[in-house]
C-alpha atoms as a PDB file:
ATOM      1  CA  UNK A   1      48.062  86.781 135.054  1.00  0.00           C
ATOM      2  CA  UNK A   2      49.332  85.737 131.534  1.00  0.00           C
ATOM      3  CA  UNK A   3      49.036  82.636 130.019  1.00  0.00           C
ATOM      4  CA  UNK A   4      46.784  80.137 128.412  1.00  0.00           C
ATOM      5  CA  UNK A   5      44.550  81.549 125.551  1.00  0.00           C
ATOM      6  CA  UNK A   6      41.071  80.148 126.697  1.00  0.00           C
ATOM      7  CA  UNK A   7      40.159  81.765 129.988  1.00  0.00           C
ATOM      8  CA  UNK A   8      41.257  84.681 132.071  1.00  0.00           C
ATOM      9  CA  UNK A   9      42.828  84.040 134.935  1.00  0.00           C
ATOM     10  CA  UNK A  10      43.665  86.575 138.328  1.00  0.00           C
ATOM     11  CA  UNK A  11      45.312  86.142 141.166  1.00  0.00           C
ATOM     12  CA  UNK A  12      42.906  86.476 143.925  1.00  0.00           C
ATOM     13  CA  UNK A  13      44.730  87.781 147.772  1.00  0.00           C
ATOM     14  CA  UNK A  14      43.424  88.869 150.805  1.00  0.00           C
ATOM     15  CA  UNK A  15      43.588  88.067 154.491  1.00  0.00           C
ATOM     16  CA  UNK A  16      46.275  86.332 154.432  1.00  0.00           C
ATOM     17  CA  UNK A  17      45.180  83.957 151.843  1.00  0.00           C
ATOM     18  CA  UNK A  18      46.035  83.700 148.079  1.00  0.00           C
ATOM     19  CA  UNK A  19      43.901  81.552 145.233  1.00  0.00           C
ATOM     20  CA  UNK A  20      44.272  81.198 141.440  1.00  0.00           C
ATOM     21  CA  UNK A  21      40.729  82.135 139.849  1.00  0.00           C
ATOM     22  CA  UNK A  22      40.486  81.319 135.906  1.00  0.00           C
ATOM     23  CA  UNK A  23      37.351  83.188 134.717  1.00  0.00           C
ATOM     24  CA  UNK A  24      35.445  82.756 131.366  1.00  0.00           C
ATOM     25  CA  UNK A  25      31.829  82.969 129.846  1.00  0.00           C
ATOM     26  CA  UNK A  26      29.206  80.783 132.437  1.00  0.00           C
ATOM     27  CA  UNK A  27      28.570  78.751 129.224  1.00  0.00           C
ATOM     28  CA  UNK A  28      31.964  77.465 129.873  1.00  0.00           C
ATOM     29  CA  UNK A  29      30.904  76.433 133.259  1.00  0.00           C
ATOM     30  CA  UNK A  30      31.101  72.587 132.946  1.00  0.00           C
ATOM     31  CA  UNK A  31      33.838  73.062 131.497  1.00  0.00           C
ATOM     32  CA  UNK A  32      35.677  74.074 134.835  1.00  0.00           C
ATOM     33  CA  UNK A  33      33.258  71.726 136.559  1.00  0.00           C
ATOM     34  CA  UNK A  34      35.118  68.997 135.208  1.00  0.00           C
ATOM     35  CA  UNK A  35      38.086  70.357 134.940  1.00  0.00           C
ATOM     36  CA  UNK A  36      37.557  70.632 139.080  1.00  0.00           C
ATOM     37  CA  UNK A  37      37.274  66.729 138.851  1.00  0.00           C
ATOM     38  CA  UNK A  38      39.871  65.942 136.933  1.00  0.00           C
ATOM     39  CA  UNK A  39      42.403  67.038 139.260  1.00  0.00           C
ATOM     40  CA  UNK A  40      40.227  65.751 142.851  1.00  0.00           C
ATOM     41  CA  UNK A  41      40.451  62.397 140.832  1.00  0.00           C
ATOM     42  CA  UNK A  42      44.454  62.996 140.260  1.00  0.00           C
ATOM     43  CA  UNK A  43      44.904  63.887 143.705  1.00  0.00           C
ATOM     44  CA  UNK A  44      42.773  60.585 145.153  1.00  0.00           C
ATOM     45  CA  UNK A  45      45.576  58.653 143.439  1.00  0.00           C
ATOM     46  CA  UNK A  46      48.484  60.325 145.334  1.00  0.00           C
ATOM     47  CA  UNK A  47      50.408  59.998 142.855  1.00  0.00           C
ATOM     48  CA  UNK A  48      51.441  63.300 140.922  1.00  0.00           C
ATOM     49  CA  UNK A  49      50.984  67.229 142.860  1.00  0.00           C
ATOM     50  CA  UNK A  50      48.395  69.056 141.339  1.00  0.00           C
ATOM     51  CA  UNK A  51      46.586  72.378 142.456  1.00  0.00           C
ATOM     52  CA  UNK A  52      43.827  71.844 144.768  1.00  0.00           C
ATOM     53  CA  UNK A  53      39.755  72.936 143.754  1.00  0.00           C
ATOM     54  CA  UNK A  54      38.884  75.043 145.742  1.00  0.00           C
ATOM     55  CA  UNK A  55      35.076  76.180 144.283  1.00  0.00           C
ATOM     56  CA  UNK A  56      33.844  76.540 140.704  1.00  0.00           C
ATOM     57  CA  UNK A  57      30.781  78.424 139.928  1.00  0.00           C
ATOM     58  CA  UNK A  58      28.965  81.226 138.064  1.00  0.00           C
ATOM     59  CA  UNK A  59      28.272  84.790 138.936  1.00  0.00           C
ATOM     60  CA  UNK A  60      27.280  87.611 136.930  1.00  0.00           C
ATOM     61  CA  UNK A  61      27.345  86.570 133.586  1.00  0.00           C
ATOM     62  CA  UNK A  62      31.014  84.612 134.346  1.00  0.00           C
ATOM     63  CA  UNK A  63      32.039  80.950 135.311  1.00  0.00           C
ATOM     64  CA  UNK A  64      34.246  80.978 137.948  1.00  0.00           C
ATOM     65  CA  UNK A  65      37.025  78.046 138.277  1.00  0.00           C
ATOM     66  CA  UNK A  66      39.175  78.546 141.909  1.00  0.00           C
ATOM     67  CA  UNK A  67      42.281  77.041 142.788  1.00  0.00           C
ATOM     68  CA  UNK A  68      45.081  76.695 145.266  1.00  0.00           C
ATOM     69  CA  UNK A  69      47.654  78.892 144.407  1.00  0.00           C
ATOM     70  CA  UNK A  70      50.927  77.324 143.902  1.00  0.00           C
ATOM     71  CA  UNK A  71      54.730  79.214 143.861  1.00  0.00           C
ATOM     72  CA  UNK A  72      56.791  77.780 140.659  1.00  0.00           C
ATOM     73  CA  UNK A  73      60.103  77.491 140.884  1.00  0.00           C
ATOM     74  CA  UNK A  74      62.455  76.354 138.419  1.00  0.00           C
ATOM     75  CA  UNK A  75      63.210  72.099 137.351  1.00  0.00           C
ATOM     76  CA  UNK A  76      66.283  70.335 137.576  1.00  0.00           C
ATOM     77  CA  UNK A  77      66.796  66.746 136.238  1.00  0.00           C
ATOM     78  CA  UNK A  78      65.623  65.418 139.507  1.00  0.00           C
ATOM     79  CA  UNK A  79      62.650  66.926 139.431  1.00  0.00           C
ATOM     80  CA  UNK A  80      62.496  65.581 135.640  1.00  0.00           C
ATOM     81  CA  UNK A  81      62.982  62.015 137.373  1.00  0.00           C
ATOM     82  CA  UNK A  82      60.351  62.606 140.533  1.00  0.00           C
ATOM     83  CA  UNK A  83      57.758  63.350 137.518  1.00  0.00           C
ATOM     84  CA  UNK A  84      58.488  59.864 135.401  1.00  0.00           C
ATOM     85  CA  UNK A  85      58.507  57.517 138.363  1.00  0.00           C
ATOM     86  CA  UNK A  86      54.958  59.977 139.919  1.00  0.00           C
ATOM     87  CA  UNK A  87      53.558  59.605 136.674  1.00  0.00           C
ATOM     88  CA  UNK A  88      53.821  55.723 136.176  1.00  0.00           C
ATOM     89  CA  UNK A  89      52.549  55.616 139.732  1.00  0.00           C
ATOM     90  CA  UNK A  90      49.313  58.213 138.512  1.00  0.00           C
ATOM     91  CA  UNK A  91      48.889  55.085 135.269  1.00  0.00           C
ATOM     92  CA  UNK A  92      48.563  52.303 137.715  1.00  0.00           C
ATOM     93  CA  UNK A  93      45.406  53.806 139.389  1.00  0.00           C
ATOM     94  CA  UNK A  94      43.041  51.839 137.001  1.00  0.00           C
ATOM     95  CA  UNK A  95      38.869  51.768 136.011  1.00  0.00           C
ATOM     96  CA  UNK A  96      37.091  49.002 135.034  1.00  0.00           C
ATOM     97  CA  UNK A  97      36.422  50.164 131.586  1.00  0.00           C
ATOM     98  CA  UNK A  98      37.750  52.920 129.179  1.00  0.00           C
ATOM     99  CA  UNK A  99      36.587  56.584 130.052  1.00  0.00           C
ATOM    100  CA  UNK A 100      35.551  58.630 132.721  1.00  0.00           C
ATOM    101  CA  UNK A 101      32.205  59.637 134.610  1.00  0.00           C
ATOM    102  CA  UNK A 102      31.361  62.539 132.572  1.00  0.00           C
ATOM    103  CA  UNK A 103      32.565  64.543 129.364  1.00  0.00           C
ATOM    104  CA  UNK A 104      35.149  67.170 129.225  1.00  0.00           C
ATOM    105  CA  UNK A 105      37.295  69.187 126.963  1.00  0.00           C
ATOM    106  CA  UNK A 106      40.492  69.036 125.096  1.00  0.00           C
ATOM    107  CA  UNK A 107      41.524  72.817 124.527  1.00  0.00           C
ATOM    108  CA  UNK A 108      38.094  73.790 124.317  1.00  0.00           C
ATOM    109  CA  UNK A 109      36.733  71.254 122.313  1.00  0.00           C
ATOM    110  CA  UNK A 110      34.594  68.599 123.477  1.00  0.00           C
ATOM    111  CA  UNK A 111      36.061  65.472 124.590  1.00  0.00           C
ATOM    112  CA  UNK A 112      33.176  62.508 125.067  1.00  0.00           C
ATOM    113  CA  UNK A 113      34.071  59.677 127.670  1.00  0.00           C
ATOM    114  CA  UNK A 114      31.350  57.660 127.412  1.00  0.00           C
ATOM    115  CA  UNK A 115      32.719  54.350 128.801  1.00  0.00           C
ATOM    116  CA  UNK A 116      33.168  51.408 126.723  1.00  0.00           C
ATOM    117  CA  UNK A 117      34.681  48.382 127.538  1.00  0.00           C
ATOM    118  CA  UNK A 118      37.089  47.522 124.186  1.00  0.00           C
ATOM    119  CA  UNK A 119      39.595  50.677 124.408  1.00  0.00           C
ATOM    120  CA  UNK A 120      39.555  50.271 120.150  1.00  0.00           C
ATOM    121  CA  UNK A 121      36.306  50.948 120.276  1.00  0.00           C
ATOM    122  CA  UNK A 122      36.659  53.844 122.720  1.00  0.00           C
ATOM    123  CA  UNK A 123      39.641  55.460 120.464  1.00  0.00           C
ATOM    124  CA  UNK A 124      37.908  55.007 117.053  1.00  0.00           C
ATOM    125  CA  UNK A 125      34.298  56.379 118.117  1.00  0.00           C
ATOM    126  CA  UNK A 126      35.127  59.064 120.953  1.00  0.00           C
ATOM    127  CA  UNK A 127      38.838  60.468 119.474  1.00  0.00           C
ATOM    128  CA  UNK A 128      39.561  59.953 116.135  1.00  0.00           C
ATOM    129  CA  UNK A 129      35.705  59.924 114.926  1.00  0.00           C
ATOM    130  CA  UNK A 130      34.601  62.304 116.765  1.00  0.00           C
ATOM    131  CA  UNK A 131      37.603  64.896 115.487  1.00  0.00           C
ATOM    132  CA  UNK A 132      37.387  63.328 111.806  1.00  0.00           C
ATOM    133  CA  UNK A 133      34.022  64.747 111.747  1.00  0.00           C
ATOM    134  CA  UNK A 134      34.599  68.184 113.102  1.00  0.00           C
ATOM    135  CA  UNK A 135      37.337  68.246 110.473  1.00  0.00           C
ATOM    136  CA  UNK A 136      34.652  67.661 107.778  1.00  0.00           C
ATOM    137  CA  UNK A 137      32.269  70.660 109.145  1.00  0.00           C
ATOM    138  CA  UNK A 138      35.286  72.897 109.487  1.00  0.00           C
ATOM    139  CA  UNK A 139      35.999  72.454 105.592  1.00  0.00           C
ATOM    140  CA  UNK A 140      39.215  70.821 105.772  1.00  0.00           C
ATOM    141  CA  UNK A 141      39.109  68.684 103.321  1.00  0.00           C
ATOM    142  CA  UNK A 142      36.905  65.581 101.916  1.00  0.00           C
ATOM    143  CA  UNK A 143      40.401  63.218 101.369  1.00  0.00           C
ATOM    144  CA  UNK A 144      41.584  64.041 104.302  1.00  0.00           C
ATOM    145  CA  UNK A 145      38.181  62.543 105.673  1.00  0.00           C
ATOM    146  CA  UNK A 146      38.521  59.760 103.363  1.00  0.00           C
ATOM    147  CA  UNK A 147      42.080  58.489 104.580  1.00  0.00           C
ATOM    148  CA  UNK A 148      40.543  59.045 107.759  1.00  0.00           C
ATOM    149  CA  UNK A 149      38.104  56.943 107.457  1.00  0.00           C
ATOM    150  CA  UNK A 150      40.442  53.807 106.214  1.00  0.00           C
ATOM    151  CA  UNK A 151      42.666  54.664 109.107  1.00  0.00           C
ATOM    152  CA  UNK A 152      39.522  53.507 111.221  1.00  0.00           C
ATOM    153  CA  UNK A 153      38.888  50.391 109.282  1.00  0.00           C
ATOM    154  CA  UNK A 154      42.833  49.637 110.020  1.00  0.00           C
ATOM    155  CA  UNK A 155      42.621  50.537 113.772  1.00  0.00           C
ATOM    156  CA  UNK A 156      42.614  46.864 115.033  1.00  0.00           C
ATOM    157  CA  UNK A 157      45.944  46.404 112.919  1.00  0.00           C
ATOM    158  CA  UNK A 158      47.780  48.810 115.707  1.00  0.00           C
ATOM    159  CA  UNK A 159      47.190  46.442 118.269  1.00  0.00           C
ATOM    160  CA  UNK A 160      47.521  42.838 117.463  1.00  0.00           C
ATOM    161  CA  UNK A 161      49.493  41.604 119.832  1.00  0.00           C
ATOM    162  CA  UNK A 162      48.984  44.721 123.021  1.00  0.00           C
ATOM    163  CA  UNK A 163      45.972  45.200 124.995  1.00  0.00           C
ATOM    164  CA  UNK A 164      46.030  48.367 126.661  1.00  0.00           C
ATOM    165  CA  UNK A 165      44.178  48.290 130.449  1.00  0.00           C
ATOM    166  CA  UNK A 166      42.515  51.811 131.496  1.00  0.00           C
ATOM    167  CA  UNK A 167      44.811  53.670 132.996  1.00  0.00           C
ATOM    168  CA  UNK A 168      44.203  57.017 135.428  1.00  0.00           C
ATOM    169  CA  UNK A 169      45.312  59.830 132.437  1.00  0.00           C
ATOM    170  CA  UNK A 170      46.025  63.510 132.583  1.00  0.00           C
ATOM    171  CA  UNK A 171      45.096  63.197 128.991  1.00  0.00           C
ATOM    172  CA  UNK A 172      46.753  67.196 127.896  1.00  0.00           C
ATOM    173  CA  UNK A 173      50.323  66.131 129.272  1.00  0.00           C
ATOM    174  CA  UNK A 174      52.465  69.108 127.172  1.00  0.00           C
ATOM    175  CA  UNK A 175      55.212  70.897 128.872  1.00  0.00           C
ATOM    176  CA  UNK A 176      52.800  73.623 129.585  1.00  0.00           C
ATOM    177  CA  UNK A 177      51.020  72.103 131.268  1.00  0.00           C
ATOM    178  CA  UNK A 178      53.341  71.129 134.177  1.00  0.00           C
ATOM    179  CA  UNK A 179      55.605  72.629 136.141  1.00  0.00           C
ATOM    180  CA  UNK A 180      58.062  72.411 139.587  1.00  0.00           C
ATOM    181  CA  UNK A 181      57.093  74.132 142.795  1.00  0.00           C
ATOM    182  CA  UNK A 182      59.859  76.538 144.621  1.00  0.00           C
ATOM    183  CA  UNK A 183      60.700  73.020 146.653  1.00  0.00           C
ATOM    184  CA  UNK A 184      61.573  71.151 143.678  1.00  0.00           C
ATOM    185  CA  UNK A 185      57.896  69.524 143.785  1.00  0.00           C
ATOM    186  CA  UNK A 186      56.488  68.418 140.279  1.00  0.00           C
ATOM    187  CA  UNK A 187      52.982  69.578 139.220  1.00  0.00           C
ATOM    188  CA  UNK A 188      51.078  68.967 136.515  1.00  0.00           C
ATOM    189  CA  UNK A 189      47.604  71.026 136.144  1.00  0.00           C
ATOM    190  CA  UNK A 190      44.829  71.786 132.939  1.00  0.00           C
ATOM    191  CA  UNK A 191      43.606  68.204 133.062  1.00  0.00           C
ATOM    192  CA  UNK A 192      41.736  66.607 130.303  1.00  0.00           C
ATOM    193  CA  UNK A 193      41.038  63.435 132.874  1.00  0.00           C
ATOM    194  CA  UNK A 194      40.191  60.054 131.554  1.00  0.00           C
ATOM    195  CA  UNK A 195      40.595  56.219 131.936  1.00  0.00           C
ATOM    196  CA  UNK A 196      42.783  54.926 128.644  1.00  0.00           C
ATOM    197  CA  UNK A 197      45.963  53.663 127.031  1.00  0.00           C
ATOM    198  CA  UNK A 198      48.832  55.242 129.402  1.00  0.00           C
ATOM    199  CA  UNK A 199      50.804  54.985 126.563  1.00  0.00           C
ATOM    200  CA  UNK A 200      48.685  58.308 125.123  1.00  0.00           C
ATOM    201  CA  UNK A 201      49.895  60.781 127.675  1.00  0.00           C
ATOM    202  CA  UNK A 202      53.322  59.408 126.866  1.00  0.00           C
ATOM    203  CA  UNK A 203      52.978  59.984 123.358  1.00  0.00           C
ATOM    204  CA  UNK A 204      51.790  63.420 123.942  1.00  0.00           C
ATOM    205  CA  UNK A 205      54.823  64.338 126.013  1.00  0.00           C
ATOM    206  CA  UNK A 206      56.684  64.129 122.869  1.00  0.00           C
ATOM    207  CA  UNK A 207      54.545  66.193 120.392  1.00  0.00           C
ATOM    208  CA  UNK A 208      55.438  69.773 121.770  1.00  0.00           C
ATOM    209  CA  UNK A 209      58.367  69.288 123.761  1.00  0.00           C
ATOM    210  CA  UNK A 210      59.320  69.848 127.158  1.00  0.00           C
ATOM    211  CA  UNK A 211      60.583  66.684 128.875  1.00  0.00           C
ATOM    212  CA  UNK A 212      64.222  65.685 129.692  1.00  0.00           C
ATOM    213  CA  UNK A 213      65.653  62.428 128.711  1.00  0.00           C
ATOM    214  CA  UNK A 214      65.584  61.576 132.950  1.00  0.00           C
ATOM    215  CA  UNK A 215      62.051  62.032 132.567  1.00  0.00           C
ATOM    216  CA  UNK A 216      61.507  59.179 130.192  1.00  0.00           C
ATOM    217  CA  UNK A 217      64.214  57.111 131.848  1.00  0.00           C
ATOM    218  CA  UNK A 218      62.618  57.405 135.144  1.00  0.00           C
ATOM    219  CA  UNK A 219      59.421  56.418 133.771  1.00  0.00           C
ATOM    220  CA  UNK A 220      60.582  53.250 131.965  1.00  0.00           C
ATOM    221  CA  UNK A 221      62.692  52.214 134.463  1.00  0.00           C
ATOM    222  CA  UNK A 222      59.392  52.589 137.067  1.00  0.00           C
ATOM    223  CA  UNK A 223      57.071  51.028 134.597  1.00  0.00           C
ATOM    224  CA  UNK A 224      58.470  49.744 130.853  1.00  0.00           C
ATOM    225  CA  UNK A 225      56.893  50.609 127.783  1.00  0.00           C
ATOM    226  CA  UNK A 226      55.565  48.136 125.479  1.00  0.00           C
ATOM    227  CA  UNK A 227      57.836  47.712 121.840  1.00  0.00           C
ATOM    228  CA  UNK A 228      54.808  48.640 119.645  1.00  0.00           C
ATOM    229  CA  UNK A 229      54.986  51.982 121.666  1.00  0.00           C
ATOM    230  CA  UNK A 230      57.053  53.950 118.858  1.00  0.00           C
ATOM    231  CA  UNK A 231      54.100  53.713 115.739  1.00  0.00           C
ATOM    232  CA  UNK A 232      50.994  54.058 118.401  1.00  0.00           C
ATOM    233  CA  UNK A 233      52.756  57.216 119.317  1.00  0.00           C
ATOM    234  CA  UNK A 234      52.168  58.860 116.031  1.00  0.00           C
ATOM    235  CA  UNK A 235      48.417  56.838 116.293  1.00  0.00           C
ATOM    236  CA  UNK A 236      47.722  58.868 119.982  1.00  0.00           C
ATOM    237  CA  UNK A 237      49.147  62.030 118.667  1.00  0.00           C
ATOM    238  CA  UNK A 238      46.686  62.228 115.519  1.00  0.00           C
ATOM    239  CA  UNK A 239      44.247  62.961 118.028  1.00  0.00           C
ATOM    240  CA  UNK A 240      46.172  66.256 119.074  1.00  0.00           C
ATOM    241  CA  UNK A 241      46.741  67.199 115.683  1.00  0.00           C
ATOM    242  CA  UNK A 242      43.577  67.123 114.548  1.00  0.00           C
ATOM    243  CA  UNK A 243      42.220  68.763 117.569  1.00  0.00           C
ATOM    244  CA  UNK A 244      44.629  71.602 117.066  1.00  0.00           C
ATOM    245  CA  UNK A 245      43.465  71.926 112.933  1.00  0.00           C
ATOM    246  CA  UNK A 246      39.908  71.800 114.274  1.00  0.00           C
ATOM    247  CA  UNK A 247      41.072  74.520 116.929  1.00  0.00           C
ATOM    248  CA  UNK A 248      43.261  76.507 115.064  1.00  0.00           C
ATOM    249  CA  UNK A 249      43.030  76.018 111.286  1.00  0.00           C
ATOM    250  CA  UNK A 250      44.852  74.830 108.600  1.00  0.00           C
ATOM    251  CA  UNK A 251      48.047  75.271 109.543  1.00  0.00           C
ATOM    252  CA  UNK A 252      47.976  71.607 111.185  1.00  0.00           C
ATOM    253  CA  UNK A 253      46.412  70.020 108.065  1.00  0.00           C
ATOM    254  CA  UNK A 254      49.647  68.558 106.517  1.00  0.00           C
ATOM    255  CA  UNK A 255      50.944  67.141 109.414  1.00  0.00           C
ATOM    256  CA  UNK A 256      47.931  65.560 109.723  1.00  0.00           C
ATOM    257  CA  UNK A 257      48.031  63.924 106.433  1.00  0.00           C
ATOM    258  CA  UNK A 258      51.963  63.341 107.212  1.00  0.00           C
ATOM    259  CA  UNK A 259      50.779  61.437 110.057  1.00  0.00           C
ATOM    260  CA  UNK A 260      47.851  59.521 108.356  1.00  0.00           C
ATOM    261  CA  UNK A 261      49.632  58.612 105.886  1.00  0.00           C
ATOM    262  CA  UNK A 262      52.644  57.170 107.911  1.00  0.00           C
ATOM    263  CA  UNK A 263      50.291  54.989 109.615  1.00  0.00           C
ATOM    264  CA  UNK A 264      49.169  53.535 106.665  1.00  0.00           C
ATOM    265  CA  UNK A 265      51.489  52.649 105.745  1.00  0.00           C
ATOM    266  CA  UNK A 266      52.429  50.668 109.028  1.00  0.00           C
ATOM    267  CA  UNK A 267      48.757  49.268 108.759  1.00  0.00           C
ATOM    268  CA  UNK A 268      49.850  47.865 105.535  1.00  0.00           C
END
């Protein structure tokens, strides 16, 4: 099957029984391992559809990542709604502290989850840092660093008067990475899982596209946004931005220093 540019992935039938396999080198293996968790912890908050794990392994020379196999069908503004009002219900499901169990990945980069209990602290050290610094070994620039690095002293500025509670995240939420079953079902699926700011998958939503205005309206009207949401939106997508100049190269370094520099600017 087509799509994704990270792993392989087949369509696996026989005896009456049909599974989605992605395949990829068994270094990748914990990779799928926690991408296996991500969605059992999605599903244990029965709150948003997402394919089932069925087994994840390795086997000559390949890591192995199974899954139910799900027909897609095609959305409608009601299935736009279903996914708002699902999705606040997935950000109510809440952890004690900021992060998950174990690490995972973002694309293919590492994403660390180490659990903290002040979510600035968690979103300075284990996002923005972390992706600051792979931007310095990837050669992209030492003032892009630099304004990085005052954007961290500033953090605290974003959230004077908010204090974001750990939410259940999908934490990858583009528009490819959901999609509505032949019944008009939403599912979302390629999980970077953690416990955080809802307000990050929200902001992520808007970066590449893909969701309706009834998708926003359901969710607000389920579960209101805070006013600040508008300039920690550009704040959550940095993240995404810089993962994707880490990922894919320079291409993404001026709207990265677009966005830096916006913020700022708001950071007085």
């Amino acid at each position: 099957m087509g799509g994704g540019c990270i792993n392989t992935t087949e369509v696996l039938e026989g005896c009456g029984q049909r599974y989605f396999v992605k395949l990829n080198d068994s270094d990748r293996f914990d990779m799928f391992a926690a991408e296996s968790d991500g969605l059992s912890e999605i599903a244990a908050s029965k709150s948003v559809r997402v394919p089932q794990p069925v087994c994840a392994g390795m086997h000559a020379g390949q890591a192995y990542l199974v899954l139910e196999y799900l027909d897609i069908g095609r959305g409608t503004g009601t299935s736009d709604e279903l996914l708002g009002r699902q999705l606040a219900a997935m950000h109510r499901t809440r952890s004690p502290r900021f992060g998950w169990r174990r690490a995972n990945t973002i694309g293919s980069t590492p994403q660390i989850n180490t659990p903290e209990d002040d979510w600035i602290t968690f979103y300075r050290e284990h996002r923005l840092r972390f992706q600051f610094e792979l931007v310095a070994k990837n050669g992209f620039g030492d003032n892009l660093q630099r304004r990085g690095d005052l954007l961290l002293e500033n953090l605290p500025v974003f959230f004077a008067n908010y204090n974001p509670q750990p939410s259940l995240l999908h934490g990858d939420l583009w528009g490819g990475n959901h999609a509505v079953l032949s019944d008009g079902t939403p599912v979302i699926f390629d999980p970077a899982v953690y416990y955080g700011d809802r307000e990050t998958d929200l902001a992520m939503t808007e970066l590449f596209g893909g969701y309706g205005p009834r998708f926003y309206a359901a969710y607000h009207e389920a579960w209101p946004l805070d006013p600040g949401y508008p300039v920690r939106r550009n704040l959550y997508n940095l993240y995404h931005v810089l993962n994707h100049l880490n990922l894919f190269g320079g291409g993404y370094r001026g709207q990265a220093v677009q966005l830096i520099e916006q913020l700022l600017g708001e950071s007085g």
